[in-house]
C-alpha atoms as a PDB file:
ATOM      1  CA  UNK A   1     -21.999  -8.722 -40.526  1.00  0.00           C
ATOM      2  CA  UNK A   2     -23.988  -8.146 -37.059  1.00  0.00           C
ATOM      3  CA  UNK A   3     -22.311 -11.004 -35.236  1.00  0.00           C
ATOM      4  CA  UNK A   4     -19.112 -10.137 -36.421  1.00  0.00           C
ATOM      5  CA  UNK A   5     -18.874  -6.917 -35.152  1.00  0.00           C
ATOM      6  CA  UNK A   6     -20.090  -7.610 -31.217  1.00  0.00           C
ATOM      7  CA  UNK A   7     -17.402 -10.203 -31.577  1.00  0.00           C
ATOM      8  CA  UNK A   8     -14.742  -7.764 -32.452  1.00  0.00           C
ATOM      9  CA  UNK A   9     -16.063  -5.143 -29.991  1.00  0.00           C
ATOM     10  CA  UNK A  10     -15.995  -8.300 -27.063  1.00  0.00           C
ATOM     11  CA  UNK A  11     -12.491  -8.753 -27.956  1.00  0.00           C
ATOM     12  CA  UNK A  12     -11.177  -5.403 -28.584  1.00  0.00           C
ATOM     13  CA  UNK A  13     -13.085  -4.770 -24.215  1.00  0.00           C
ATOM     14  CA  UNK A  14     -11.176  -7.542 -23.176  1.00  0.00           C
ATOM     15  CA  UNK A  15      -8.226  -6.812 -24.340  1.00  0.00           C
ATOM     16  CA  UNK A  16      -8.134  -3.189 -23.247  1.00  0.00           C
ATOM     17  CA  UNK A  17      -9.375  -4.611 -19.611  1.00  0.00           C
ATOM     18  CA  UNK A  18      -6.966  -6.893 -19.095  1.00  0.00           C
ATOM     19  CA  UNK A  19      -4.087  -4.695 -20.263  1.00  0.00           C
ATOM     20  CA  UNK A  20      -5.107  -1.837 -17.775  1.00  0.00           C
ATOM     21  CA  UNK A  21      -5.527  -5.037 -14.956  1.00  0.00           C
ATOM     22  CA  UNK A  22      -1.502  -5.784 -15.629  1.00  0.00           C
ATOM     23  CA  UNK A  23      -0.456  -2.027 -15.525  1.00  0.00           C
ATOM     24  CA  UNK A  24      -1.746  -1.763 -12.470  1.00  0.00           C
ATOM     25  CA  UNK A  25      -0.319  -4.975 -10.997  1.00  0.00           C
ATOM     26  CA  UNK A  26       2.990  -3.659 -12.250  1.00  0.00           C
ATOM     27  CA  UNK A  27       2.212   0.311 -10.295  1.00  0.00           C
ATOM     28  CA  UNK A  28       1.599  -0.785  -7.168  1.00  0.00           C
ATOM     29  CA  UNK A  29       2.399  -3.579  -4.877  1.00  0.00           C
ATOM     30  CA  UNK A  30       1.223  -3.968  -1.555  1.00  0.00           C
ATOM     31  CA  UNK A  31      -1.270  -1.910   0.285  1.00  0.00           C
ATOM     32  CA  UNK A  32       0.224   1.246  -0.685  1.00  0.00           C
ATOM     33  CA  UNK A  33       2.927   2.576  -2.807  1.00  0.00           C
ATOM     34  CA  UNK A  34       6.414   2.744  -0.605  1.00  0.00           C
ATOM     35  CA  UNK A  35       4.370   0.705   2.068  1.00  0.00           C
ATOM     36  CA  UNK A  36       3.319  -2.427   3.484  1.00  0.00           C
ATOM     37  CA  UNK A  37       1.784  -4.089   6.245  1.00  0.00           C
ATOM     38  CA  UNK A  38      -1.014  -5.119   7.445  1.00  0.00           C
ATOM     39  CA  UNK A  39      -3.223  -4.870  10.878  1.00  0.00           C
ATOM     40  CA  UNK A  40       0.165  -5.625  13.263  1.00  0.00           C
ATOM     41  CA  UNK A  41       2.384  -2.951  11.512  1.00  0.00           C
ATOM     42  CA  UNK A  42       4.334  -2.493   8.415  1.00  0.00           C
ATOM     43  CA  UNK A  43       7.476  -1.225   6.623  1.00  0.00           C
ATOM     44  CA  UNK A  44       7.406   1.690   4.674  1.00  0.00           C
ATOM     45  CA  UNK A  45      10.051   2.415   1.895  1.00  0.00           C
ATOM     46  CA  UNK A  46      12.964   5.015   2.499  1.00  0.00           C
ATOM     47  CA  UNK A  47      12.791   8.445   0.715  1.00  0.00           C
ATOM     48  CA  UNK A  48      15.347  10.556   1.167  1.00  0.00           C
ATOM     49  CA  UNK A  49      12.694  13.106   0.749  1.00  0.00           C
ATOM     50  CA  UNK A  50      10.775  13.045   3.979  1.00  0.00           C
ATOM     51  CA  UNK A  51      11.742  14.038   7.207  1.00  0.00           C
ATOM     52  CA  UNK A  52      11.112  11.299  10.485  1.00  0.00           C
ATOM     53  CA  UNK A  53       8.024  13.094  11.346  1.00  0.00           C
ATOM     54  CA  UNK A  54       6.646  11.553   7.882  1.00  0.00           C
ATOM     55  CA  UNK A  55       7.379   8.630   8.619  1.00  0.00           C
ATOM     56  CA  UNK A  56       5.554   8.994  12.055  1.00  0.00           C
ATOM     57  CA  UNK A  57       2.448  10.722  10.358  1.00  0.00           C
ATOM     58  CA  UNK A  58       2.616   7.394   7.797  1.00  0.00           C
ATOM     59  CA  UNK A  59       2.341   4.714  10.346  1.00  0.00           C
ATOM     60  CA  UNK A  60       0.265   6.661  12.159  1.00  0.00           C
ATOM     61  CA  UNK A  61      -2.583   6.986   9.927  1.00  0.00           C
ATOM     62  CA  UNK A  62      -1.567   3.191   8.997  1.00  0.00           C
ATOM     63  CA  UNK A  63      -2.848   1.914  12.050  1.00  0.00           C
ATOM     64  CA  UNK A  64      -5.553   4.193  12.568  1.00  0.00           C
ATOM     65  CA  UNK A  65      -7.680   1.796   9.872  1.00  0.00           C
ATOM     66  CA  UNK A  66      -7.914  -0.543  13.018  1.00  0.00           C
ATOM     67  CA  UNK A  67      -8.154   2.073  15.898  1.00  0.00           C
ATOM     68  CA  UNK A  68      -4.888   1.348  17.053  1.00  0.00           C
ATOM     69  CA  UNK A  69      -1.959   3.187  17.818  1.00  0.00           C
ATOM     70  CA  UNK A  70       1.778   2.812  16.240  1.00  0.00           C
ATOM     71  CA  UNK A  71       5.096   2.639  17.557  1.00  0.00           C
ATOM     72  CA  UNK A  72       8.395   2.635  14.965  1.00  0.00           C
ATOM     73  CA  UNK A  73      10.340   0.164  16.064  1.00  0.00           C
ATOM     74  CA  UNK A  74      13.231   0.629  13.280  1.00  0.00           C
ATOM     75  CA  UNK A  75      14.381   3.690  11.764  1.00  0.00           C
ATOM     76  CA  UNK A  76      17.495   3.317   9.379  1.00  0.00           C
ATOM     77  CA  UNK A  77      17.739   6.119   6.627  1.00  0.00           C
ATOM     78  CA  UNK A  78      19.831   4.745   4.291  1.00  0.00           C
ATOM     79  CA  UNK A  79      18.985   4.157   0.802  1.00  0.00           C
ATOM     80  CA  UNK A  80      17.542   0.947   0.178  1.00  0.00           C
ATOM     81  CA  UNK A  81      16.021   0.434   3.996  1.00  0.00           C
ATOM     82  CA  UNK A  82      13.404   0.254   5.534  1.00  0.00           C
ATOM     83  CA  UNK A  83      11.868   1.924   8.493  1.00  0.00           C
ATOM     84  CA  UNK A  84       9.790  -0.863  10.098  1.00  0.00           C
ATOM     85  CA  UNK A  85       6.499  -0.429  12.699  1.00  0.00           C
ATOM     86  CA  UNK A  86       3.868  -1.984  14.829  1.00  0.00           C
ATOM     87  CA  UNK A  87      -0.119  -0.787  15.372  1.00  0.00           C
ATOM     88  CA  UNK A  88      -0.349  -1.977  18.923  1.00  0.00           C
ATOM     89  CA  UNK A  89      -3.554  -1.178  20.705  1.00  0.00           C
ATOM     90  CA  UNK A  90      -4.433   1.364  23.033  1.00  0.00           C
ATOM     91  CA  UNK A  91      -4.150   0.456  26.687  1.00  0.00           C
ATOM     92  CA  UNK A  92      -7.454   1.145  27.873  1.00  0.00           C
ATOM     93  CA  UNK A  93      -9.354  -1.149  25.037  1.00  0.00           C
ATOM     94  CA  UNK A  94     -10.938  -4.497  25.951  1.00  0.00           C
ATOM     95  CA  UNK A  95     -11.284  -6.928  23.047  1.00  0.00           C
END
């Protein structure tokens, strides 16, 4: 009866872990919700929502995981674009 039961328990944990693994596959994809990039820039999803200075604040704090600095290079607010931008670094670093 032992046996049977931590087999049933085993099952019943890996079926509940792999079901919350898909749902939040299915939540989120990229980085962020609404945005993606990675240490060169990004693109981060229109909402008609947010004002530009958002989308400033967004990239800004982006590119601020690498100490770098961004720069929107593409700002088209229309539903279903994109406004697109680079981290670029700050003049006075040395690498």
């Amino acid at each position: 009866m032992r046996p049977k039961l931590v087999v049933v328990a085993a099952l019943a944990a890996s079926l509940f872990c792999a079901g919350h693994g898909a749902l939040a596959g299915n939540m989120i994809y990229g980085p962020a919700p609404g945005l993606t990039g990675n240490d060169t820039g990004g693109i981060i999803m229109f909402a008609p929502g947010l004002d530009r200075g958002a989308y400033h604040q967004l990239a800004a704090n982006w590119c601020a995981r690498w100490g770098r600095l961004s720069h929107l290079t593409s700002m088209h607010l229309r539903y279903g674009d994109y406004v697109g931008f680079v981290c670029i670094d700050r003049p006075w670093m040395i690498h």
